[in-house]
N, C-alpha and C. Protein backbone atom coordinates (compact mmCIF):
# COMPACT_ATOMS: atom_id res chain seq x y z
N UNK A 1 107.02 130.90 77.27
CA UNK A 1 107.47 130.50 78.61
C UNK A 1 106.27 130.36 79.53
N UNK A 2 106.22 129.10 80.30
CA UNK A 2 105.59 129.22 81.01
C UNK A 2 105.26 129.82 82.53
N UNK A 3 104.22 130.40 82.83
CA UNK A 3 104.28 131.41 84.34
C UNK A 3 103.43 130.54 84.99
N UNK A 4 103.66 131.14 86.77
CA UNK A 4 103.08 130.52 87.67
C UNK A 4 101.33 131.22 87.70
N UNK A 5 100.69 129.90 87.66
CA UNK A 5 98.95 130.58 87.92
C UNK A 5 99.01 130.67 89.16
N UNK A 6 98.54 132.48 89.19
CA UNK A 6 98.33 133.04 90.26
C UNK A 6 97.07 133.11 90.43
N UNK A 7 95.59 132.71 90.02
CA UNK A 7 94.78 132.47 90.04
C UNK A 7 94.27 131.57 91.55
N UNK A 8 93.71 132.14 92.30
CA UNK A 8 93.08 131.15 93.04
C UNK A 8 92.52 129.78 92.57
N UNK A 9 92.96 128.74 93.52
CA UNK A 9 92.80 127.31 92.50
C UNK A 9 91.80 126.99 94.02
N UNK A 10 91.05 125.50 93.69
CA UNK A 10 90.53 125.13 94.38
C UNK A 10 91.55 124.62 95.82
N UNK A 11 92.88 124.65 95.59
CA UNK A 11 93.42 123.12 95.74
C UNK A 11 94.05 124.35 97.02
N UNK A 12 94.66 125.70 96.50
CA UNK A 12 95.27 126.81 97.10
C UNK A 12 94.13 127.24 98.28
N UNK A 13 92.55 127.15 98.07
CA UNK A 13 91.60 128.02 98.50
C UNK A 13 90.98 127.33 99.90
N UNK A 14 91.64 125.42 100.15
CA UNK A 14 91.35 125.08 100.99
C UNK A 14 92.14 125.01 101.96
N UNK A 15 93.22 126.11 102.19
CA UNK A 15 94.04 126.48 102.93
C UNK A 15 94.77 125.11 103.55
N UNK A 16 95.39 124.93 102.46
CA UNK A 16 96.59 123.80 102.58
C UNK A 16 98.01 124.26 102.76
N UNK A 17 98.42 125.68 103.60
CA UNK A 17 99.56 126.15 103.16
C UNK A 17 99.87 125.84 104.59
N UNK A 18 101.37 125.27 104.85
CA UNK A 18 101.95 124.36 105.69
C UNK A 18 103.07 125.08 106.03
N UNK A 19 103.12 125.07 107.63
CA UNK A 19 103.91 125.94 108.18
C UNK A 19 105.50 125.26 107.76
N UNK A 20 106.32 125.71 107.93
CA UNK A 20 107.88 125.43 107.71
C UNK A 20 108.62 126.22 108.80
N UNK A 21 108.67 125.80 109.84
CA UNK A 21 109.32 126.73 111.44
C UNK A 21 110.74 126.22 111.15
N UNK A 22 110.94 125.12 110.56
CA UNK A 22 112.71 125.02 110.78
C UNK A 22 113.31 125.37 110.19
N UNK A 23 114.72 126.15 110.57
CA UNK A 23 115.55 126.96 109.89
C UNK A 23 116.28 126.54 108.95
N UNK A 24 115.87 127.27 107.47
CA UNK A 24 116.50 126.88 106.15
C UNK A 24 118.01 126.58 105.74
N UNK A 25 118.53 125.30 105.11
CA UNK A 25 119.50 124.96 105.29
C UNK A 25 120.39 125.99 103.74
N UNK A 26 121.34 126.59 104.45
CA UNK A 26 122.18 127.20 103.02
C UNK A 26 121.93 126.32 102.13
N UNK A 27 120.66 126.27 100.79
CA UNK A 27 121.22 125.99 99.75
C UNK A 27 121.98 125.53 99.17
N UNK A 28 122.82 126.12 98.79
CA UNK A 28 124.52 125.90 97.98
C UNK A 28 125.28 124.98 99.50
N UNK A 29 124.66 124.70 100.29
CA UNK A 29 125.88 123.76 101.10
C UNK A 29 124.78 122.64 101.27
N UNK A 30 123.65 122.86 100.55
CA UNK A 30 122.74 121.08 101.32
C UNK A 30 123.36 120.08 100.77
N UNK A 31 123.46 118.78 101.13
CA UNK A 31 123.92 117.81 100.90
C UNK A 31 122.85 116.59 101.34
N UNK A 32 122.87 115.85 100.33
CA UNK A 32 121.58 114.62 100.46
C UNK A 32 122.11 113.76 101.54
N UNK A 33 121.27 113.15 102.65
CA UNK A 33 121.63 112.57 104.02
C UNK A 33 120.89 111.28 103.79
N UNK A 34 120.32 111.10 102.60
CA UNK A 34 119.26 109.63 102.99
C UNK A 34 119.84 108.90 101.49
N UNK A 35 119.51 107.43 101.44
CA UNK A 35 119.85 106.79 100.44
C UNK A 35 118.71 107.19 99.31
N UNK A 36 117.93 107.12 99.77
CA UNK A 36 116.62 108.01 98.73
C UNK A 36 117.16 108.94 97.31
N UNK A 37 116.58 108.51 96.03
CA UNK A 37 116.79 108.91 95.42
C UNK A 37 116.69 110.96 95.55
N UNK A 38 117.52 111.76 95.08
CA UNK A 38 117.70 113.37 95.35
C UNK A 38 116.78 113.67 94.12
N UNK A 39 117.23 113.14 93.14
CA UNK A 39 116.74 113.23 91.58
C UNK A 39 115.32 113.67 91.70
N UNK A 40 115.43 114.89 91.01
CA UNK A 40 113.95 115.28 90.67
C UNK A 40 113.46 114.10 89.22
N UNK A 41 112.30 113.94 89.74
CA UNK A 41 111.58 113.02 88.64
C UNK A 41 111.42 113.57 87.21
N UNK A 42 111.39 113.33 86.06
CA UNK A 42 111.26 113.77 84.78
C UNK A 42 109.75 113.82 84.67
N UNK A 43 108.68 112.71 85.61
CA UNK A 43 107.27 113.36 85.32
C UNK A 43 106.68 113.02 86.29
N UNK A 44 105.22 112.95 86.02
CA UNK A 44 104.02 113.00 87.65
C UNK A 44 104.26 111.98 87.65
N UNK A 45 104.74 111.62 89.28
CA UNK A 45 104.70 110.40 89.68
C UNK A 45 103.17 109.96 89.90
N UNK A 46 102.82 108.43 89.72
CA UNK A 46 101.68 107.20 89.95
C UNK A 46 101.21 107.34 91.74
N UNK A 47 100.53 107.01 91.78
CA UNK A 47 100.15 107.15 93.21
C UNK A 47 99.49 105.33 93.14
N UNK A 48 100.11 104.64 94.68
CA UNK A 48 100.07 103.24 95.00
C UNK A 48 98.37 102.79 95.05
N UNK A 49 97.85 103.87 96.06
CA UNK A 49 96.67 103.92 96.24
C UNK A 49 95.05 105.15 95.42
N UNK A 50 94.31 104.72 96.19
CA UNK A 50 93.30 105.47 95.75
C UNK A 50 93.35 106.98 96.26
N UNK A 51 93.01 108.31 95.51
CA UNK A 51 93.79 109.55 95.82
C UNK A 51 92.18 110.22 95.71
N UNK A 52 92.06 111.64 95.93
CA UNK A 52 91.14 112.57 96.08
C UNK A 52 91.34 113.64 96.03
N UNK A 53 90.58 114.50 95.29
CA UNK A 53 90.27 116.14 95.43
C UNK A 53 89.39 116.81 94.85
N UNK A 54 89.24 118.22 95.51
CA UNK A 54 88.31 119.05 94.78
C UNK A 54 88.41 119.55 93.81
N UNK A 55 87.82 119.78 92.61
CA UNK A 55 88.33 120.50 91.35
C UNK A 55 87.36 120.76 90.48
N UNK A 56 87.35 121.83 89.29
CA UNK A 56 86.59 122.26 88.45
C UNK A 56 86.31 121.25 87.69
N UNK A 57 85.27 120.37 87.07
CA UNK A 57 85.26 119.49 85.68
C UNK A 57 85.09 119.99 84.89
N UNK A 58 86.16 120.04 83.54
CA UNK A 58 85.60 120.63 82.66
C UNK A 58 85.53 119.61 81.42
N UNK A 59 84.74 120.06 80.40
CA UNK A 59 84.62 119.01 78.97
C UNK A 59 84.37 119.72 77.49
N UNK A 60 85.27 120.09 76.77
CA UNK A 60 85.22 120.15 75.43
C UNK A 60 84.86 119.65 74.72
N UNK A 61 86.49 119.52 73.81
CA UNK A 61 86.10 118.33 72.92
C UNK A 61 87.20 117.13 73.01
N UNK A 62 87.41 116.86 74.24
CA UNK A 62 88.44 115.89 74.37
C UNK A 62 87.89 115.38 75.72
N UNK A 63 86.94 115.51 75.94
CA UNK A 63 86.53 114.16 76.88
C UNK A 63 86.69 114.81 78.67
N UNK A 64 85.89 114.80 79.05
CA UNK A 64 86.04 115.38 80.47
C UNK A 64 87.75 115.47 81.66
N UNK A 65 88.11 116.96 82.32
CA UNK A 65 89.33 116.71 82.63
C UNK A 65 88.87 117.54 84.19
N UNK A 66 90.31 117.46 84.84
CA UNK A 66 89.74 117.71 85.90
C UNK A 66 91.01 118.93 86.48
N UNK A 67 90.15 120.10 86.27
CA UNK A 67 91.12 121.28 86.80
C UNK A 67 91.25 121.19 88.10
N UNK A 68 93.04 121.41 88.61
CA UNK A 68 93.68 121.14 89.50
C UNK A 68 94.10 122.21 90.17
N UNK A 69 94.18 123.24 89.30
CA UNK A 69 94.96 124.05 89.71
C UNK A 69 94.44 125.55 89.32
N UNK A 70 94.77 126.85 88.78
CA UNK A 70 93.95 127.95 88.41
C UNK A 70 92.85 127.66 87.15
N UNK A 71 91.89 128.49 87.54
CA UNK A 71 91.26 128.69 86.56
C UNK A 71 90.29 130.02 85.95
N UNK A 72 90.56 130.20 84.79
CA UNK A 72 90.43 131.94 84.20
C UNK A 72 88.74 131.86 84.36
N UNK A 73 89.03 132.95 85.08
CA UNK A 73 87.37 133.19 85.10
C UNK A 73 86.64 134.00 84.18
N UNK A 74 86.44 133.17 83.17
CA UNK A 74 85.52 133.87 81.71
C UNK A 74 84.25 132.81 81.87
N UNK A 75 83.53 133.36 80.41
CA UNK A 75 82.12 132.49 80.44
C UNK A 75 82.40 132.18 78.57
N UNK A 76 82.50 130.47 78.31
CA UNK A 76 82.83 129.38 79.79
C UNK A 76 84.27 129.91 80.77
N UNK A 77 84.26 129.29 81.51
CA UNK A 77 85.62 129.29 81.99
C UNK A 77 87.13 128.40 81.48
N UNK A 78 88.11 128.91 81.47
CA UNK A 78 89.30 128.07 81.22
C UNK A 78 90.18 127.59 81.73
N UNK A 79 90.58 126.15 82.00
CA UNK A 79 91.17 125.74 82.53
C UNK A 79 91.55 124.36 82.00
N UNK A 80 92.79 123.12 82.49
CA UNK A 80 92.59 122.18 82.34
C UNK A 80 93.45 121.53 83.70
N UNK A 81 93.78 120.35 82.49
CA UNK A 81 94.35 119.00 83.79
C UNK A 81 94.02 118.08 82.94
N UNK A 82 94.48 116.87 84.29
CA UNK A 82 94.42 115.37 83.52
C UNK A 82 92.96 114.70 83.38
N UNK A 83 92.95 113.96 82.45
CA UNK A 83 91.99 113.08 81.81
C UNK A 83 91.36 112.14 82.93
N UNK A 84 89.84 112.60 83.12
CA UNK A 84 88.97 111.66 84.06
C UNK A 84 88.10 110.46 83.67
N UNK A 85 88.70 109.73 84.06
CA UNK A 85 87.84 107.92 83.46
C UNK A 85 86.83 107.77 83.79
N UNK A 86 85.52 107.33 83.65
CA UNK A 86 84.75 106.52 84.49
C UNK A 86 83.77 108.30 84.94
N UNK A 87 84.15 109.16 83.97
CA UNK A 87 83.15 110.17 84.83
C UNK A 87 81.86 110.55 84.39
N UNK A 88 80.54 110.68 84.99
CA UNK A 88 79.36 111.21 84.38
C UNK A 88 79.09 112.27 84.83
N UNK A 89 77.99 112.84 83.93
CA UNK A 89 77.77 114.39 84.55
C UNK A 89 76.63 114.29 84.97
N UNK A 90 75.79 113.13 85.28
CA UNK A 90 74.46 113.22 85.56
C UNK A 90 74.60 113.05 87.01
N UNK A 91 76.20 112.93 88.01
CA UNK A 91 76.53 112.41 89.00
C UNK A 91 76.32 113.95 89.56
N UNK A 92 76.77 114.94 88.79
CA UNK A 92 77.48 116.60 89.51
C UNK A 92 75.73 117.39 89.11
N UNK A 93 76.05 118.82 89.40
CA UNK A 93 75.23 119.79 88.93
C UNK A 93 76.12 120.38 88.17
N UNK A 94 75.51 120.84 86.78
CA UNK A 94 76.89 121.32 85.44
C UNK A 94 76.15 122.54 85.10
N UNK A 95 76.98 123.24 84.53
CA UNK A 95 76.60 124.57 83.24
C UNK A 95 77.56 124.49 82.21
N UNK A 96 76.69 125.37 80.97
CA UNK A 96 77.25 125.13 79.94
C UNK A 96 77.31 126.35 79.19
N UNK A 97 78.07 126.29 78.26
CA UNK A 97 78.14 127.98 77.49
C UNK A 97 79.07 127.58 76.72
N UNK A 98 79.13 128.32 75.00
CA UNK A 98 79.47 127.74 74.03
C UNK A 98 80.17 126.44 73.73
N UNK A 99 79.30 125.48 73.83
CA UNK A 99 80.03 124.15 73.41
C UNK A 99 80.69 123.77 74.98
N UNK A 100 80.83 124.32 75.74
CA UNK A 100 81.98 124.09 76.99
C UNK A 100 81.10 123.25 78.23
N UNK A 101 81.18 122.76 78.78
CA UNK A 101 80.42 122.02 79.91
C UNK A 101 80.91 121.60 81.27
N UNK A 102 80.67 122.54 82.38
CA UNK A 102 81.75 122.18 83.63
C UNK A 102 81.04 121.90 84.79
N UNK A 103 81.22 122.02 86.03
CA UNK A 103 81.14 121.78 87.27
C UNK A 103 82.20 121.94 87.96
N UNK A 104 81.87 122.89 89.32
CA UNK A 104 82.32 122.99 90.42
C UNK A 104 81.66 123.30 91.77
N UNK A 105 82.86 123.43 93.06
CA UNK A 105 83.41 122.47 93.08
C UNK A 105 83.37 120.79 92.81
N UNK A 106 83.64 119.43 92.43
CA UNK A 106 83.38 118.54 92.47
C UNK A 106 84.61 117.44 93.24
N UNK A 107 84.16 116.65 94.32
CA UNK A 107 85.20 115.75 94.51
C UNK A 107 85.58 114.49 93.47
N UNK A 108 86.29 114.30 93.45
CA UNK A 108 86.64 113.36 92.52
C UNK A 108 87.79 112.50 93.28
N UNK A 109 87.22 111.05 93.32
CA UNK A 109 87.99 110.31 93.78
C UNK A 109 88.52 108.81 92.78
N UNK A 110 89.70 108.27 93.06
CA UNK A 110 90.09 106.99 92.06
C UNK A 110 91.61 106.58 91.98
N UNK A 111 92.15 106.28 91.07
CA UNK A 111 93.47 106.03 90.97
C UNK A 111 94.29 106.57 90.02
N UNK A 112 95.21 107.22 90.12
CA UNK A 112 96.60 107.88 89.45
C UNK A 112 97.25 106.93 88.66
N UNK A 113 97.73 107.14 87.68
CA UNK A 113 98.97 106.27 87.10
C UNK A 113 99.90 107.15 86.45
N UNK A 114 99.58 108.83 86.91
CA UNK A 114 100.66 109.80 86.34
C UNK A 114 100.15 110.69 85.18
N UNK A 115 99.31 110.16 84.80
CA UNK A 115 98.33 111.22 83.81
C UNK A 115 96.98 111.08 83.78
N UNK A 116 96.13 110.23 84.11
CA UNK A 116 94.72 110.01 84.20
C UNK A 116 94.46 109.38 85.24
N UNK A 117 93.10 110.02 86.09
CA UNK A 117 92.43 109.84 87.39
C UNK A 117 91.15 108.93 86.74
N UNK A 118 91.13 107.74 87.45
CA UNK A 118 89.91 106.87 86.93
C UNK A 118 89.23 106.28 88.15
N UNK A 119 88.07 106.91 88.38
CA UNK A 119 87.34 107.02 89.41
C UNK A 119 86.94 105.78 89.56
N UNK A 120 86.55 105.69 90.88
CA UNK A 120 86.60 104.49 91.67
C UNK A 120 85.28 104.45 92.51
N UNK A 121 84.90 105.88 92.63
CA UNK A 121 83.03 106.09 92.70
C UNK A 121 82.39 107.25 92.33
N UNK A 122 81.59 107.36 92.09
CA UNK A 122 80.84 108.24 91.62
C UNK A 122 81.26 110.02 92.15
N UNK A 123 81.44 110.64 90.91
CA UNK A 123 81.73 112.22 91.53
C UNK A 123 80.90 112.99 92.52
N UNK A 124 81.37 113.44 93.13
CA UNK A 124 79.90 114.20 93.53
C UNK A 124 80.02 116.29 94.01
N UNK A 125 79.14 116.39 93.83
CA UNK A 125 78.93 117.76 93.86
C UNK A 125 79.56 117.91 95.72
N UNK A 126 80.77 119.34 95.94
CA UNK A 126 80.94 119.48 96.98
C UNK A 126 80.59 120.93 97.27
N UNK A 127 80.31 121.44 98.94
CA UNK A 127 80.52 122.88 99.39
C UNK A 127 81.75 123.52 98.85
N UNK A 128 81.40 124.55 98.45
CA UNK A 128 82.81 125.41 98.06
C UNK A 128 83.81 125.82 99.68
N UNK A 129 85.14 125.39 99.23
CA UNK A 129 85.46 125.87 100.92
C UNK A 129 86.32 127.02 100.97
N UNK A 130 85.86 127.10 102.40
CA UNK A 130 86.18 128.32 103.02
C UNK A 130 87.18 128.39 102.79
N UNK A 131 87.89 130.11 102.11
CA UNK A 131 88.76 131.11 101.86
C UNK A 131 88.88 131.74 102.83
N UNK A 132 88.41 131.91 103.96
CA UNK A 132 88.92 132.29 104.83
C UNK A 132 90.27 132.82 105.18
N UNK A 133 91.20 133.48 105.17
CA UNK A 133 92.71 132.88 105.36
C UNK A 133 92.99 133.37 107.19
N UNK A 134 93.66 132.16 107.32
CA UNK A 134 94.08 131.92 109.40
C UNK A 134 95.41 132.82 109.20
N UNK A 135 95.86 132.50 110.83
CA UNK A 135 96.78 133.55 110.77
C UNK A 135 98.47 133.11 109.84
N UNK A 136 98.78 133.69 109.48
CA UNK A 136 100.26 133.51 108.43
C UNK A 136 100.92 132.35 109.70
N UNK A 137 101.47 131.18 109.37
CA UNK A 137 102.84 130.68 109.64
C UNK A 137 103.62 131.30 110.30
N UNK A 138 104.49 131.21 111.60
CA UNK A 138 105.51 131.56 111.49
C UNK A 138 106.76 131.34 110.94
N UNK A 139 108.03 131.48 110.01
CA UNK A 139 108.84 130.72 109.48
C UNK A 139 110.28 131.26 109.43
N UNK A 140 111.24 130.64 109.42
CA UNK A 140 112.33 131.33 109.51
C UNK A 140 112.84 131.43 108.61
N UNK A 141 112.21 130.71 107.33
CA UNK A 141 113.15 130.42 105.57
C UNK A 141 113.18 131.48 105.38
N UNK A 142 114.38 131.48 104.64
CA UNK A 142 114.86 132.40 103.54
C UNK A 142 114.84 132.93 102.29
N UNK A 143 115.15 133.90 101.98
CA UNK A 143 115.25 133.76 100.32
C UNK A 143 113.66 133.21 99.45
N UNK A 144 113.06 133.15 100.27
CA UNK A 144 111.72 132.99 99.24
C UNK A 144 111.51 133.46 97.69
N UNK A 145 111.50 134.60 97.84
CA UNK A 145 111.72 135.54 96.52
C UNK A 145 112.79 134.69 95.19
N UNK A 146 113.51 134.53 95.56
CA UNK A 146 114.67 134.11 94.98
C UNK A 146 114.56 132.72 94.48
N UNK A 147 114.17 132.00 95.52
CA UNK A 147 113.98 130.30 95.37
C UNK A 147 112.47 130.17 94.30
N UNK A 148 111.90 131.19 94.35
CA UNK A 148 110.63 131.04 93.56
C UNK A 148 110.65 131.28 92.34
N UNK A 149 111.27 132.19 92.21
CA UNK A 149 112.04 132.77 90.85
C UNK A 149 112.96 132.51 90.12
N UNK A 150 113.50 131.09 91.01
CA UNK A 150 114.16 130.27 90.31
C UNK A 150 113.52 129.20 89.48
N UNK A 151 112.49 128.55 90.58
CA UNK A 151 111.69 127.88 90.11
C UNK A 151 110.80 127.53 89.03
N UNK A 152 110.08 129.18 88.65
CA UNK A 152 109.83 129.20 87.60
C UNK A 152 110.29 130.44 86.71
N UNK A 153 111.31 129.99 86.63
CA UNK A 153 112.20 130.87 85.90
C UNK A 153 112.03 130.68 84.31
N UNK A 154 111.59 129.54 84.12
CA UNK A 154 110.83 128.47 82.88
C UNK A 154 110.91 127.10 82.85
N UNK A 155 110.20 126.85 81.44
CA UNK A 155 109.64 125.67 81.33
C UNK A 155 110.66 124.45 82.28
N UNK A 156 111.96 124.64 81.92
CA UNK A 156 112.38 123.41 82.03
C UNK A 156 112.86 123.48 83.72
N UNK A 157 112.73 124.72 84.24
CA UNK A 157 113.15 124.89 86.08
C UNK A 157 112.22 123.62 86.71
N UNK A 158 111.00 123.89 86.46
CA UNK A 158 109.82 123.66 86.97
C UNK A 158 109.69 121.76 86.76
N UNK A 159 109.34 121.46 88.65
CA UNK A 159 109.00 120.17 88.83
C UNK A 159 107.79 119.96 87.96
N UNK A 160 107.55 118.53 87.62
CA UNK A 160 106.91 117.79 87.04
C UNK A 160 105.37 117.84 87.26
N UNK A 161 104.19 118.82 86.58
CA UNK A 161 103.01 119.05 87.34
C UNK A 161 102.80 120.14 88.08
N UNK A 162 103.66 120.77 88.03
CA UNK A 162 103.44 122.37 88.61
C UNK A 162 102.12 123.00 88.38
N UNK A 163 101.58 123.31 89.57
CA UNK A 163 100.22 124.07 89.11
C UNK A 163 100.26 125.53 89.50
N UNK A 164 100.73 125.66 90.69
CA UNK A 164 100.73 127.45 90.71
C UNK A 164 101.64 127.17 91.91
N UNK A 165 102.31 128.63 92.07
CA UNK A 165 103.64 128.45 93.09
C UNK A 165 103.69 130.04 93.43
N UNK A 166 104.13 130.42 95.30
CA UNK A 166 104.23 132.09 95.18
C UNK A 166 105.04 131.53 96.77
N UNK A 167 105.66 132.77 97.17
CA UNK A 167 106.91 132.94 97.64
C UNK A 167 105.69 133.28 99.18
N UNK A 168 105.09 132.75 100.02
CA UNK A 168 104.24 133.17 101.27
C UNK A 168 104.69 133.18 102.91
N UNK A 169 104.84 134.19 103.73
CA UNK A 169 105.08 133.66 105.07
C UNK A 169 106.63 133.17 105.29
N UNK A 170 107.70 133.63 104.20
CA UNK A 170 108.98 133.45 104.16
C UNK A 170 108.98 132.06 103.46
N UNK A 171 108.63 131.46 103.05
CA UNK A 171 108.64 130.12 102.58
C UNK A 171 108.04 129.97 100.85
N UNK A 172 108.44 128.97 100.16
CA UNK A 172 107.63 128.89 98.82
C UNK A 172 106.60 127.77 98.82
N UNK A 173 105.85 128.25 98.67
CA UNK A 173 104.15 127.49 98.44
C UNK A 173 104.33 127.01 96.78
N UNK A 174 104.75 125.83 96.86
CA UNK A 174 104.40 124.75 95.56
C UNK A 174 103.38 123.93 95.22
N UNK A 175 102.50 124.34 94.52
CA UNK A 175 101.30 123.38 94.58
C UNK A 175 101.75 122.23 93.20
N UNK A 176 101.48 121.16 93.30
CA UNK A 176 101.50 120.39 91.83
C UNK A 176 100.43 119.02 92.10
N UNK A 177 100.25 118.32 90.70
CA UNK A 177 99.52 117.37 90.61
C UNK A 177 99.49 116.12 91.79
N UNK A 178 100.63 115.87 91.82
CA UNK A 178 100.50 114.74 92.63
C UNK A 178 101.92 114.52 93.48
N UNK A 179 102.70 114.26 94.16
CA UNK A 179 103.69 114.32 94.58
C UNK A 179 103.94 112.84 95.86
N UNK A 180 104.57 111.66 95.39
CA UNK A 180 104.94 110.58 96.18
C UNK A 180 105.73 111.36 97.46
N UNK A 181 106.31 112.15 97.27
CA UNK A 181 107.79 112.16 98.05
C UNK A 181 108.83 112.81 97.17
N UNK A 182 108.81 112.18 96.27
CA UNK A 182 110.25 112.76 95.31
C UNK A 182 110.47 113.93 94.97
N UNK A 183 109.02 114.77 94.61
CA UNK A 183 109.60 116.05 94.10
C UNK A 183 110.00 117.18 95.66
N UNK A 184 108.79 116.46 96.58
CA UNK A 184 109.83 117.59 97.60
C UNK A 184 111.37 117.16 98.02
N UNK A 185 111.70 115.43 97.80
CA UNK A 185 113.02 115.31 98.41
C UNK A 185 114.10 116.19 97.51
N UNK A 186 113.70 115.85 96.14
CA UNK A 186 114.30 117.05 95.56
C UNK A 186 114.67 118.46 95.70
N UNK A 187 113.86 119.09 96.25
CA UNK A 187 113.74 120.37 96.42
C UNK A 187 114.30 120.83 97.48
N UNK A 188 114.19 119.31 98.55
CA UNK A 188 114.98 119.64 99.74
C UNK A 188 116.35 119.43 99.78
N UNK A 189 116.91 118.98 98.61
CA UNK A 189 117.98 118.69 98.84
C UNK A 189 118.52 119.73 97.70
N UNK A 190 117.71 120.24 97.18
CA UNK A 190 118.94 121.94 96.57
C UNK A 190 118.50 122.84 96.96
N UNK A 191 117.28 123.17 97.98
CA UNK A 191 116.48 123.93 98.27
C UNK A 191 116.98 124.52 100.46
N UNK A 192 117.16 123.11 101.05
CA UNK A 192 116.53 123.31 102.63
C UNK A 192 114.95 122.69 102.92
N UNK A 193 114.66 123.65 103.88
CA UNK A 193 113.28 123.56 103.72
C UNK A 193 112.37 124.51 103.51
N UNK A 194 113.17 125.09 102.36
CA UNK A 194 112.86 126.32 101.73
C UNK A 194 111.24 126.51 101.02
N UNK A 195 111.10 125.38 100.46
CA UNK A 195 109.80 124.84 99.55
C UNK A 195 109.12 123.70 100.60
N UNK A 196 107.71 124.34 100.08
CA UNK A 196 106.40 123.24 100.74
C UNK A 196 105.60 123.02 99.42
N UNK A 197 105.71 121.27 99.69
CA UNK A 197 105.52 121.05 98.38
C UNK A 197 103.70 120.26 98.42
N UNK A 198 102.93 120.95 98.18
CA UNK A 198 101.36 120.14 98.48
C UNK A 198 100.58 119.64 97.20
N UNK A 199 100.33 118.72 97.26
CA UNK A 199 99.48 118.06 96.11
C UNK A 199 98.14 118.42 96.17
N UNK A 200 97.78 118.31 94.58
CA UNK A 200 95.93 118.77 94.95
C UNK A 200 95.63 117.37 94.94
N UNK A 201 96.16 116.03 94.28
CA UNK A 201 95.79 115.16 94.46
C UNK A 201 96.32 114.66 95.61
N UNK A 202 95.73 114.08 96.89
CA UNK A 202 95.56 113.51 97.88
C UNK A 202 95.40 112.12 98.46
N UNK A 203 95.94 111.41 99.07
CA UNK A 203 95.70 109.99 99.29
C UNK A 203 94.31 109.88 100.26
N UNK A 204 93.36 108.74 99.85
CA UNK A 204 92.33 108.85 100.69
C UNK A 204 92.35 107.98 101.77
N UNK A 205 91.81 109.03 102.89
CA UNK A 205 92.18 109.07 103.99
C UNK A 205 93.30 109.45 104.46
N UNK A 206 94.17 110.90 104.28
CA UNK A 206 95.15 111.17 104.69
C UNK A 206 94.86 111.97 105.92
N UNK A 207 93.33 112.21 105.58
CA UNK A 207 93.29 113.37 107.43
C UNK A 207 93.16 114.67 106.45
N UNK A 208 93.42 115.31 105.18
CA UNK A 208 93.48 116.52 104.99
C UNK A 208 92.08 117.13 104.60
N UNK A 209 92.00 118.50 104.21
CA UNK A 209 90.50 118.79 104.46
C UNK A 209 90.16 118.91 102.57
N UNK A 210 91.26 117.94 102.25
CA UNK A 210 90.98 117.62 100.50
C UNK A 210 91.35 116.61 100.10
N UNK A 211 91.25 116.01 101.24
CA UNK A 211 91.37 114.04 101.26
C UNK A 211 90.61 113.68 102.16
């Protein structure tokens, strides 16, 4: 079964956690209000445009990938994610240790099609950012505990790309790969606005401090 990485991720550490002040709708009475599909997606949705973020590179033996989300801090380190196109390492500053070869932080910017990021310019080495943490949200949601633990209750609960998820500030902090819209309309519509749903991948130029 799979569990939520509780691991500090890059994507968690640039304090992307998003207040939710409006009061959570009962669950068991939400009802979908928009013609918009409710349907949670079966996988990572494509992104229209060119997307961005910070993340670990790592490279085995399957070709350079780009950690999104936790990663175990051993020597090498472990982690993965989706498949990076178009990437060199003579672009980043790397280390290496048995056979393993990574870099961090690194931005990485390009285009989505739902499983592979194929860069669009050159990677480049970024500042690690501030962990700092500001003051908590205020929020009125509910049931956090519960809604999280539903969530990943296992494999098959869990939206499409899930990278790490925890119950914070009365609200559930969902981090995943990439997210159009759909997986939070989903969530909002069996959920409230119970779940905040943030992508590590980012549209560029959205204004965020990982886009």
């Amino acid at each position: 079964m799979r569990l939520p990485l509780r691991a500090v991720s890059l994507v968690a550490a640039t304090g992307l956690l998003a207040a939710c002040a409006q009061t959570t709708a009962d669950p068991r009475s939400t009802s979908p209000s928009s013609s918009l599909s409710m349907a949670m997606p079966t996988s990572v949705p494509a992104a229209k445009g060119e997307v961005t973020a910070l993340a670990m590179v790592i490279e085995k033996d399957d070709g350079p990938r780009a950690c999104l989300g936790g990663v175990q801090e051993s020597l090498p380190p472990q982690c993965d994610g989706p498949r990076l196109e178009g990437f060199q390492w003579s672009d980043v500053t790397s280390d290496e240790a048995s056979g393993v070869k990574w870099a961090q932080p690194v931005r990485v910017t390009g285009t989505w099609d739902g499983t592979t990021l194929t860069l669009t310019e050159p990677a480049a080495d970024e500042a690690r950012p501030d962990t700092t943490a500001g003051p908590a949200p205020r929020t009125t949601c509910d049931d956090a505990e519960r809604i999280h633990d539903e969530i990943w209750r296992d494999e098959d609960s869990l939206p499409p790309g899930a990278l790490s998820g925890y119950p914070g500030s009365g609200c559930v902090e969902l981090f995943v790969t990439y997210d159009d819209g759909s997986i939070q309309r989903a969530l909002d519509a069996k959920y409230g606005d119970g779940v905040v749903v943030q992508s590590a991948l980012r549209p560029v130029g959205s204004g965020s401090s990982t886009g």
